[in-house]
C-alpha atoms as a PDB file:
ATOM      1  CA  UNK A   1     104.808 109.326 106.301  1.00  0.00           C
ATOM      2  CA  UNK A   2     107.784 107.797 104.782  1.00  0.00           C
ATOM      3  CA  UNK A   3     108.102 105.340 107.623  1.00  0.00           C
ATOM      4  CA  UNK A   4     104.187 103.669 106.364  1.00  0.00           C
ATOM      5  CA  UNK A   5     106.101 102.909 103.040  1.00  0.00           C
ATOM      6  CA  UNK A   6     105.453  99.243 101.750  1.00  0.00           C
ATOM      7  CA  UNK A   7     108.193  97.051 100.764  1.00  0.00           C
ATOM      8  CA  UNK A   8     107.907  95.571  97.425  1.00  0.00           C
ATOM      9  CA  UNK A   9     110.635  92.820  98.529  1.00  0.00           C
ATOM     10  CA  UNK A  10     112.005  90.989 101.606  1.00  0.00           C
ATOM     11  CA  UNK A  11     114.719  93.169 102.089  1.00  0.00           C
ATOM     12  CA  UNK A  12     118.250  92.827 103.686  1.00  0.00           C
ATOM     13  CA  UNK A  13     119.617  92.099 107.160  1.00  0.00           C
ATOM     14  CA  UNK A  14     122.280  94.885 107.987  1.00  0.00           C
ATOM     15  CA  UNK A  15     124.668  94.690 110.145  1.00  0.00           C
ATOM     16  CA  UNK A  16     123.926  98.246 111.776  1.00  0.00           C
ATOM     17  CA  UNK A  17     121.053 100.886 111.593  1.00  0.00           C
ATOM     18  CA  UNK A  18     121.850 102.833 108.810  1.00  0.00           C
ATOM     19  CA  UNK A  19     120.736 105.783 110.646  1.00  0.00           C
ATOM     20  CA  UNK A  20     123.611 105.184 113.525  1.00  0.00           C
ATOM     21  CA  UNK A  21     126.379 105.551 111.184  1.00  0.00           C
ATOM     22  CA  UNK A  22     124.929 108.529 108.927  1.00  0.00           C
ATOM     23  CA  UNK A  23     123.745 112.239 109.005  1.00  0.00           C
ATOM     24  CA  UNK A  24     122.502 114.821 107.104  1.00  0.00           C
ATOM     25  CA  UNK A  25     124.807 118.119 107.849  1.00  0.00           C
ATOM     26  CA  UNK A  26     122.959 120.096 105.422  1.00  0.00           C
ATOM     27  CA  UNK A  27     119.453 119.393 107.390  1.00  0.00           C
ATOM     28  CA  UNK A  28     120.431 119.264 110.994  1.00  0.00           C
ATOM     29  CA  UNK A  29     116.434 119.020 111.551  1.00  0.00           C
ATOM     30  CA  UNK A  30     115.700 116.230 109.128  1.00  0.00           C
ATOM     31  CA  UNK A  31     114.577 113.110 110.572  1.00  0.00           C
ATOM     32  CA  UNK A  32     116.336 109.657 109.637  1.00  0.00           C
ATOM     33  CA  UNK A  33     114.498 106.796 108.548  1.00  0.00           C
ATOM     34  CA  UNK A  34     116.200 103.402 108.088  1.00  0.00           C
ATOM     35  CA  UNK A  35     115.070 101.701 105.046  1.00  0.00           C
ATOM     36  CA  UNK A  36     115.884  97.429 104.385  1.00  0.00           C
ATOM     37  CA  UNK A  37     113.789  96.937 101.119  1.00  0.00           C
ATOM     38  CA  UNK A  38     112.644  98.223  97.727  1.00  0.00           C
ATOM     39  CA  UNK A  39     109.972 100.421  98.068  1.00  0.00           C
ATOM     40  CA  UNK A  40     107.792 103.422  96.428  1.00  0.00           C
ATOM     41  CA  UNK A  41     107.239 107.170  97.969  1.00  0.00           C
ATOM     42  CA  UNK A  42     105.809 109.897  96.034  1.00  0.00           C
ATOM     43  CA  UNK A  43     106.273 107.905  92.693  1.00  0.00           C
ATOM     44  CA  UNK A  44     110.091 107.613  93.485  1.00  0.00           C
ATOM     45  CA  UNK A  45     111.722 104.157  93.652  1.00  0.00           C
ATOM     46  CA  UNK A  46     114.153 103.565  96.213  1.00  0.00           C
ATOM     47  CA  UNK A  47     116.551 100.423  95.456  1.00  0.00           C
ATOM     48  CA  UNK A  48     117.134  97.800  98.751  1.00  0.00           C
ATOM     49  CA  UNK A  49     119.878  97.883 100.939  1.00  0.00           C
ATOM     50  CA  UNK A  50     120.874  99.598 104.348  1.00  0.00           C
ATOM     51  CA  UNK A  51     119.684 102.863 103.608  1.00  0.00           C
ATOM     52  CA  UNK A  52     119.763 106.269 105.809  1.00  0.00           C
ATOM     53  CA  UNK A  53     116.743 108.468 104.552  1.00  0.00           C
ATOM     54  CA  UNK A  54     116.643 111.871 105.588  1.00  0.00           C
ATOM     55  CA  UNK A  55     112.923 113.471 105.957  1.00  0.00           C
ATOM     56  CA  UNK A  56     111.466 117.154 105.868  1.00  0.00           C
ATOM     57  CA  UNK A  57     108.907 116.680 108.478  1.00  0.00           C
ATOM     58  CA  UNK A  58     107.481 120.133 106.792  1.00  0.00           C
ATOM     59  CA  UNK A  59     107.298 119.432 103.650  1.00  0.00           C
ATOM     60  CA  UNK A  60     107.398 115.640 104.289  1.00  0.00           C
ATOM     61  CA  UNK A  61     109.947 114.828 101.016  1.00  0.00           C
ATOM     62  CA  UNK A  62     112.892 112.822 101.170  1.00  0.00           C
ATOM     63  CA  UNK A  63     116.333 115.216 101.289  1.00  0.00           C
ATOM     64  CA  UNK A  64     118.817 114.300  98.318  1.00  0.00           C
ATOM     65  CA  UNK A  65     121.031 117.343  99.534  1.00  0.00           C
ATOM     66  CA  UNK A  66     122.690 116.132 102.863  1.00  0.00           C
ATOM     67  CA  UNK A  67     126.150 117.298 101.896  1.00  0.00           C
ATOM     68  CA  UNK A  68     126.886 120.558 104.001  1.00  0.00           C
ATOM     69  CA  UNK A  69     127.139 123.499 102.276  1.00  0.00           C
ATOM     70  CA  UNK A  70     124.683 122.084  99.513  1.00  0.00           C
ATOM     71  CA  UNK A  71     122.863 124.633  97.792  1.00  0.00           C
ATOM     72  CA  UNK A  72     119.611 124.510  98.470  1.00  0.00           C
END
């Protein structure tokens, strides 16, 4: 799961959980994960900073389309 991901760096202090002040209209379902470092998943690398992920517990990939009315 996303949430085992190493960090490749120290990462950043935020001031909130990403997750709190995000969502993902498009995926009502998805599950947020709150990400403070550089890291690898599925060969994709995801930059540092106070980042909301938003996870396909089916499928288990990371949703790019969080925007409501997205196409899909």
């Amino acid at each position: 799961m996303l949430s085992n991901a190493e960090c490749l760096d120290p990462g950043v202090r935020c001031f909130a959980d990403p997750c709190e002040t995000s969502s993902c209209p498009a995926h009502p379902d998805a599950v947020c994960v709150a990400k403070y470092c550089t890291f690898t998943f599925r060969d994709v690398l995801y930059p540092a900073g106070c980042t909301a992920l938003y996870v396909d517990l089916d499928s288990g990939d990371v949703l790019d389309d969080c925007e409501a009315g997205s196409d899909e």
